[in-house]
C-alpha atoms as a PDB file:
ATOM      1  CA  UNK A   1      -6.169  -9.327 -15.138  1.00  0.00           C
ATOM      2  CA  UNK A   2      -3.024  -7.432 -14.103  1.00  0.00           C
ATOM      3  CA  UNK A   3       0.230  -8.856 -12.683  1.00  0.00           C
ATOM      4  CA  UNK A   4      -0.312  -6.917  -9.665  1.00  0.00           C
ATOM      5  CA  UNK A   5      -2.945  -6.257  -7.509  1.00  0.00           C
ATOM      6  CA  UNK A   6      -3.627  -3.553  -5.083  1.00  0.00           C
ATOM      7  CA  UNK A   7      -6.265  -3.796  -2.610  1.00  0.00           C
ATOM      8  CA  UNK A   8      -7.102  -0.638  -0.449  1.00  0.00           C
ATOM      9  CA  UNK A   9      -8.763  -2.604   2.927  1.00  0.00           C
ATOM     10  CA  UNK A  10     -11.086  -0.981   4.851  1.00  0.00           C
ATOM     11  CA  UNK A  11      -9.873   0.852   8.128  1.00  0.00           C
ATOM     12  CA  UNK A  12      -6.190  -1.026   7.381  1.00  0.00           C
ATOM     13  CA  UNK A  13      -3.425  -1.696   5.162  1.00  0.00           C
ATOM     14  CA  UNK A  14      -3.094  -1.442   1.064  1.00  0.00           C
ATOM     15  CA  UNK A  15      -2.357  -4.828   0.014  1.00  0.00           C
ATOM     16  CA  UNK A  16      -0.214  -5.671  -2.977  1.00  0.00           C
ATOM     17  CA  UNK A  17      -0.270  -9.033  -4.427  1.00  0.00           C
ATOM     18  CA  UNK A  18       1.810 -10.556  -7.338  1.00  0.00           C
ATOM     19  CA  UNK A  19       4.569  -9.724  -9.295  1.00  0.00           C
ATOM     20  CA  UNK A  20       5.511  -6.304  -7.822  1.00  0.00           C
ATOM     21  CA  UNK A  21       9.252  -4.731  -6.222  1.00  0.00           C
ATOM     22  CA  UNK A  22       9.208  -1.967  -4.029  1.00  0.00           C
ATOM     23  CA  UNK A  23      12.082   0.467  -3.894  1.00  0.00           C
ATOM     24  CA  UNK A  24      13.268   3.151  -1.440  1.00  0.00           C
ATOM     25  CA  UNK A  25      13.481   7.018  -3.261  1.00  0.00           C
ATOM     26  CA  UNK A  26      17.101   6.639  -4.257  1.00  0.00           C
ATOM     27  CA  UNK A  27      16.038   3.464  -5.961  1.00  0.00           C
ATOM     28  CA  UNK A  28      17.336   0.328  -4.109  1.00  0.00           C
ATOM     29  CA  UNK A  29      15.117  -2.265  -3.903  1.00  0.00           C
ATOM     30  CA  UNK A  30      13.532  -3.917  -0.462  1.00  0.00           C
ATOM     31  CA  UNK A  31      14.672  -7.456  -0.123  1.00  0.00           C
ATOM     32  CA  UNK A  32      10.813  -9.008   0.197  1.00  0.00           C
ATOM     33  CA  UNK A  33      12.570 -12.425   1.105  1.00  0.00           C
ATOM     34  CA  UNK A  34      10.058 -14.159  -2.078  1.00  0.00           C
ATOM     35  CA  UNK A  35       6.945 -12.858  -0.270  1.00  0.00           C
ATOM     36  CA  UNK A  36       4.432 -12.152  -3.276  1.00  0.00           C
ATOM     37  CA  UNK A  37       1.902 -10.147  -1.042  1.00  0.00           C
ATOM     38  CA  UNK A  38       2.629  -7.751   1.197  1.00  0.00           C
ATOM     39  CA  UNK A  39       0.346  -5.130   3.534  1.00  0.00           C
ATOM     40  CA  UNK A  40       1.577  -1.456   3.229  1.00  0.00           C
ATOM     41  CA  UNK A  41       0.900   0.973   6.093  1.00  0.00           C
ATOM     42  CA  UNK A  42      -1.918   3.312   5.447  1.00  0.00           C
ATOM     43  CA  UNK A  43      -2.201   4.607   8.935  1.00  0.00           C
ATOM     44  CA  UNK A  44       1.001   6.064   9.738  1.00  0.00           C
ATOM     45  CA  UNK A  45       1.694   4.486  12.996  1.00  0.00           C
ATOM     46  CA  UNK A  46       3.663   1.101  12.109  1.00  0.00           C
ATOM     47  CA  UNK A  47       6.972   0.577  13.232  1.00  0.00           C
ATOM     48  CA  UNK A  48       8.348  -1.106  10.460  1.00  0.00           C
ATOM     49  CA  UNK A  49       7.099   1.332   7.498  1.00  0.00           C
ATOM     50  CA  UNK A  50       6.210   1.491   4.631  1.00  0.00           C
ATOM     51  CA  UNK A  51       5.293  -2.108   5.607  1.00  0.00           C
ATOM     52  CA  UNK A  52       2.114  -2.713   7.463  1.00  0.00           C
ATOM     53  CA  UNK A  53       2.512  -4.171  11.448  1.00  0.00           C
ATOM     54  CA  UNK A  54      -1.199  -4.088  12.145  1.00  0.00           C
ATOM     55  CA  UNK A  55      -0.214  -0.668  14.653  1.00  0.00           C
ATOM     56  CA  UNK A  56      -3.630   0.806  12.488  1.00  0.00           C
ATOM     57  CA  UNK A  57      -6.108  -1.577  14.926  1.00  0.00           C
ATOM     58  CA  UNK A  58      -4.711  -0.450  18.727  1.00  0.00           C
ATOM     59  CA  UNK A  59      -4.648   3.563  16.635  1.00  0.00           C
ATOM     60  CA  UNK A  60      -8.233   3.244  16.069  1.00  0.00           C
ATOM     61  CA  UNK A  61      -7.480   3.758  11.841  1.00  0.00           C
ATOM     62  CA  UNK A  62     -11.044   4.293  10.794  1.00  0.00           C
ATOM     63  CA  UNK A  63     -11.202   4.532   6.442  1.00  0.00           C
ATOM     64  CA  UNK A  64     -14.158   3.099   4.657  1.00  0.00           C
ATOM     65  CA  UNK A  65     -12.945   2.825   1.381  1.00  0.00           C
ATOM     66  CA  UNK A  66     -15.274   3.402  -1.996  1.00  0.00           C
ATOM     67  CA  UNK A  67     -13.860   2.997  -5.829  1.00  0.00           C
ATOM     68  CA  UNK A  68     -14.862   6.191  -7.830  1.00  0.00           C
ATOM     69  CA  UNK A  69     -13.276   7.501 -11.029  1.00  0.00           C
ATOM     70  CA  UNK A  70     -11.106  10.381 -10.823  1.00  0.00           C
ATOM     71  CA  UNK A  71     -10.934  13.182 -12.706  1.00  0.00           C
ATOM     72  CA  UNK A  72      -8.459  13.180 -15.703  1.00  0.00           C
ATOM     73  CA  UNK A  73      -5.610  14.451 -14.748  1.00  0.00           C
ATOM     74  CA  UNK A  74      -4.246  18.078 -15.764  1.00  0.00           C
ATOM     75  CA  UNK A  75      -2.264  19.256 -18.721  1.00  0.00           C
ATOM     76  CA  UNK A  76       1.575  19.451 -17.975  1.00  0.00           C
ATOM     77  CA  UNK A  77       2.434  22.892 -18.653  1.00  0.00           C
END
């Protein structure tokens, strides 16, 4: 099994469990204050993105969510 897991919930957040960091796009990391799961915002309406505030439930988020494969990916040119 993997150090980290991500779970993609249904009509809600993407969970992310274990040993994981997230960091902003110049690099610094969020202080997670030793949380080792956290809920990341899916739906685009939380007030405290990237993290998930539960904002997805009053929005009316609706995403069923299926694993598939997906293609390989393409050749860098």
């Amino acid at each position: 099994m993997a150090a980290t897991k991500i779970t993609v919930n249904n009509d809600g957040s993407i969970r992310v469990e274990g040993d994981f960091e997230i960091v902003d796009p110049q690099g610094k990391v969020f202080g997670l204050a030793g949380r080792t799961a956290i809920g990341l915002c899916r739906c685009g309406h939380s007030a405290n993105k990237p993290f998930c505030d539960g904002s997805h439930k009053a929005a009316g988020f609706n995403d069923t969510v299926v694993a598939r494969e997906l293609p390989p990916p393409k050749p860098k040119i």
